[in-house]
Protein backbone atom coordinates (compact mmCIF):
# COMPACT_ATOMS: atom_id res chain seq x y z
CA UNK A 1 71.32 100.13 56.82
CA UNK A 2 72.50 103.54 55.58
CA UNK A 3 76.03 104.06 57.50
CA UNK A 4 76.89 107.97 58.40
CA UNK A 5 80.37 109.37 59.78
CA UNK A 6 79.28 112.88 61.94
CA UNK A 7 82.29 115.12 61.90
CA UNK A 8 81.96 118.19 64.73
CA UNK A 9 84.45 119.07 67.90
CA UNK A 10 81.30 120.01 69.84
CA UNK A 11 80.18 116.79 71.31
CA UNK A 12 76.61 118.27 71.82
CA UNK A 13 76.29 118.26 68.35
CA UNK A 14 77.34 115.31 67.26
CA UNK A 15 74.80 113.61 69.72
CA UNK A 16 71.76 115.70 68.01
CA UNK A 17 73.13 114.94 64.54
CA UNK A 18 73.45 111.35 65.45
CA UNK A 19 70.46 111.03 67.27
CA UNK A 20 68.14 112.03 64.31
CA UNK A 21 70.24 110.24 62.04
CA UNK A 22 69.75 106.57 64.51
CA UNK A 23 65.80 108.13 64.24
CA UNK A 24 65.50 106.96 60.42
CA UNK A 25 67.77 104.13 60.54
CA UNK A 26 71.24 105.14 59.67
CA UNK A 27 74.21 103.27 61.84
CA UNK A 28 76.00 106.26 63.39
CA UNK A 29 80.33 106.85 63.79
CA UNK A 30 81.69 110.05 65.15
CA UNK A 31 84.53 111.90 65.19
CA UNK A 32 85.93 115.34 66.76
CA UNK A 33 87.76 116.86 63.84
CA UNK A 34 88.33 115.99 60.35
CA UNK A 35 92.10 114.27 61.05
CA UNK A 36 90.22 111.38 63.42
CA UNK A 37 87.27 111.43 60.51
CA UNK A 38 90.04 110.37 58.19
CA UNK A 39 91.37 107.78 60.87
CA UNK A 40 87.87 106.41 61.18
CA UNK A 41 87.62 106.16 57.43
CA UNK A 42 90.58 103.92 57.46
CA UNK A 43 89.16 101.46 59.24
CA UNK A 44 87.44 100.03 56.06
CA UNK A 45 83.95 100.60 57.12
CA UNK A 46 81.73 101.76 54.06
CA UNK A 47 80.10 105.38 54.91
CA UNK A 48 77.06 106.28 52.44
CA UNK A 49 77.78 110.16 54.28
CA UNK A 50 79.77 112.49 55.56
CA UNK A 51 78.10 115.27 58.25
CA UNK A 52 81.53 117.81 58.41
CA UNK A 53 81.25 120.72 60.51
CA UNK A 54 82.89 123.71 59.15
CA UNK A 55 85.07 125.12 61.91
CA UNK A 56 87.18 122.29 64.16
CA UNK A 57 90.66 122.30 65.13
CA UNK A 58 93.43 119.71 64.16
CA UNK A 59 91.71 120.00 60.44
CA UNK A 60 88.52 121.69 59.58
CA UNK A 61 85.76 120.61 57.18
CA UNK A 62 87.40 122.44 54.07
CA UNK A 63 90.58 120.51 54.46
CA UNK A 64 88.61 117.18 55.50
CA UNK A 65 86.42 117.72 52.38
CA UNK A 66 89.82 118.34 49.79
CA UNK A 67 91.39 115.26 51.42
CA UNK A 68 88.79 112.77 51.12
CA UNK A 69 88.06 114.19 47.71
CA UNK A 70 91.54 113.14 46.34
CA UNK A 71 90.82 109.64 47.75
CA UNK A 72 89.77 107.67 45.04
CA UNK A 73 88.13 104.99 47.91
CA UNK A 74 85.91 107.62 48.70
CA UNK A 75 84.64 108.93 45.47
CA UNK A 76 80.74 107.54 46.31
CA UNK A 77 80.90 108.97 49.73
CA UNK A 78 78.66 112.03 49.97
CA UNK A 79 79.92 114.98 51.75
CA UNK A 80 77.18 117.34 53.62
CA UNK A 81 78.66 120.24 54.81
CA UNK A 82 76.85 121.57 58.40
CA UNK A 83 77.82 125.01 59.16
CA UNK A 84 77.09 128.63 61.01
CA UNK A 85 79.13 130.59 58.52
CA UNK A 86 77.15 132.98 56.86
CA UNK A 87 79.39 133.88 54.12
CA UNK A 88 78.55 132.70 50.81
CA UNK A 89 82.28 132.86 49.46
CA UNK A 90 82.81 129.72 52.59
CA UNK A 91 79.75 127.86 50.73
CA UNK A 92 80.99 127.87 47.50
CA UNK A 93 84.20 127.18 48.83
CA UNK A 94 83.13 123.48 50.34
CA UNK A 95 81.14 123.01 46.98
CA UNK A 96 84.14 123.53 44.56
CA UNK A 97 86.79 121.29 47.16
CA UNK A 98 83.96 118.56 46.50
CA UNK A 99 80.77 118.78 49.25
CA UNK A 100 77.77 117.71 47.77
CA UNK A 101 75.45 119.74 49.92
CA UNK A 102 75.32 122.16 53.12
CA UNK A 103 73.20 122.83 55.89
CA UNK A 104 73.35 126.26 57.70
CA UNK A 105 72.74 125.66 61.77
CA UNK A 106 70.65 126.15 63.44
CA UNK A 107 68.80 123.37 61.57
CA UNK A 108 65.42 121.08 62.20
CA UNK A 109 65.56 117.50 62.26
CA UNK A 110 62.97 117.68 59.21
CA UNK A 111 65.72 120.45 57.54
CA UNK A 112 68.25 117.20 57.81
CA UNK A 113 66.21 114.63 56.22
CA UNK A 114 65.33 116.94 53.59
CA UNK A 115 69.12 117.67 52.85
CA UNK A 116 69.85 114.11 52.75
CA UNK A 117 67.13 113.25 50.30
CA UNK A 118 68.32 115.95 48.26
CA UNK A 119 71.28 113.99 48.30
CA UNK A 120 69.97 110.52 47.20
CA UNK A 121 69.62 109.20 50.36
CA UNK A 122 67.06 108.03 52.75
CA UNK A 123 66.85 106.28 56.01
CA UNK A 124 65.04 103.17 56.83
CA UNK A 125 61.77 105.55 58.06
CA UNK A 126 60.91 108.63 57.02
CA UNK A 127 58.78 109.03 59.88
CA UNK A 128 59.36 111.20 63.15
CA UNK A 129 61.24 109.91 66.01
């Protein structure tokens, strides 16, 4: 079973990302800003990917994204980056810290998937939920 860490301080959003994810199989851990992601990541549970928000407080998805990234335990974890900013510059700035992906919100469940095979990786079903 593909294992996913969602990453957002809005707890609304967390629950939809998590929910479609359960919907194709994945086994689902959240956290409310990127300094518990790291915490959770310590626990030595193997995450296949990484859903990071953009803006949080404590430490956004930029500085979640450079620390994992520098984490040689990490290396095969892929990072999707789920954001509202607009601005390209903030794209290519979670591509060159080390995010393999992004997703602009609003998003469709179908929008997900597709991002996530992009990625290499695929839930247990394909199907709808």
């Amino acid at each position: 079973m593909p294992n996913a860490l969602v990453i957002d301080d809005s707890r609304a959003m967390r629950m939809l990302i998590g929910d479609a994810l359960r919907g194709i199989g994945y086994s689902v851990d959240e956290a409310e800003n990127g300094s518990a992601a790291i915490f959770r990541l310590d626990d030595g549970v193997s995450r296949d990917v990484a859903l990071v928000d953009w803006n949080m407080p404590v430490m956004n998805g930029l500085d979640f994204i450079r620390t994992v990234r520098s984490d040689s335990r990490f290396r095969h974890m892929r990072l999707l980056v789920i954001t509202s900013e607009t601005e390209a510059g903030q794209v290519m700035n979670a591509l060159a810290a080390g995010a393999d992906e992004y997703l602009m919100k609003p998003f469709s469940r179908e929008t997900l998937i597709s991002k996530l095979e992009m990625l290499g990786l695929q839930g247990l079903s394909s199907g709808t939920a």
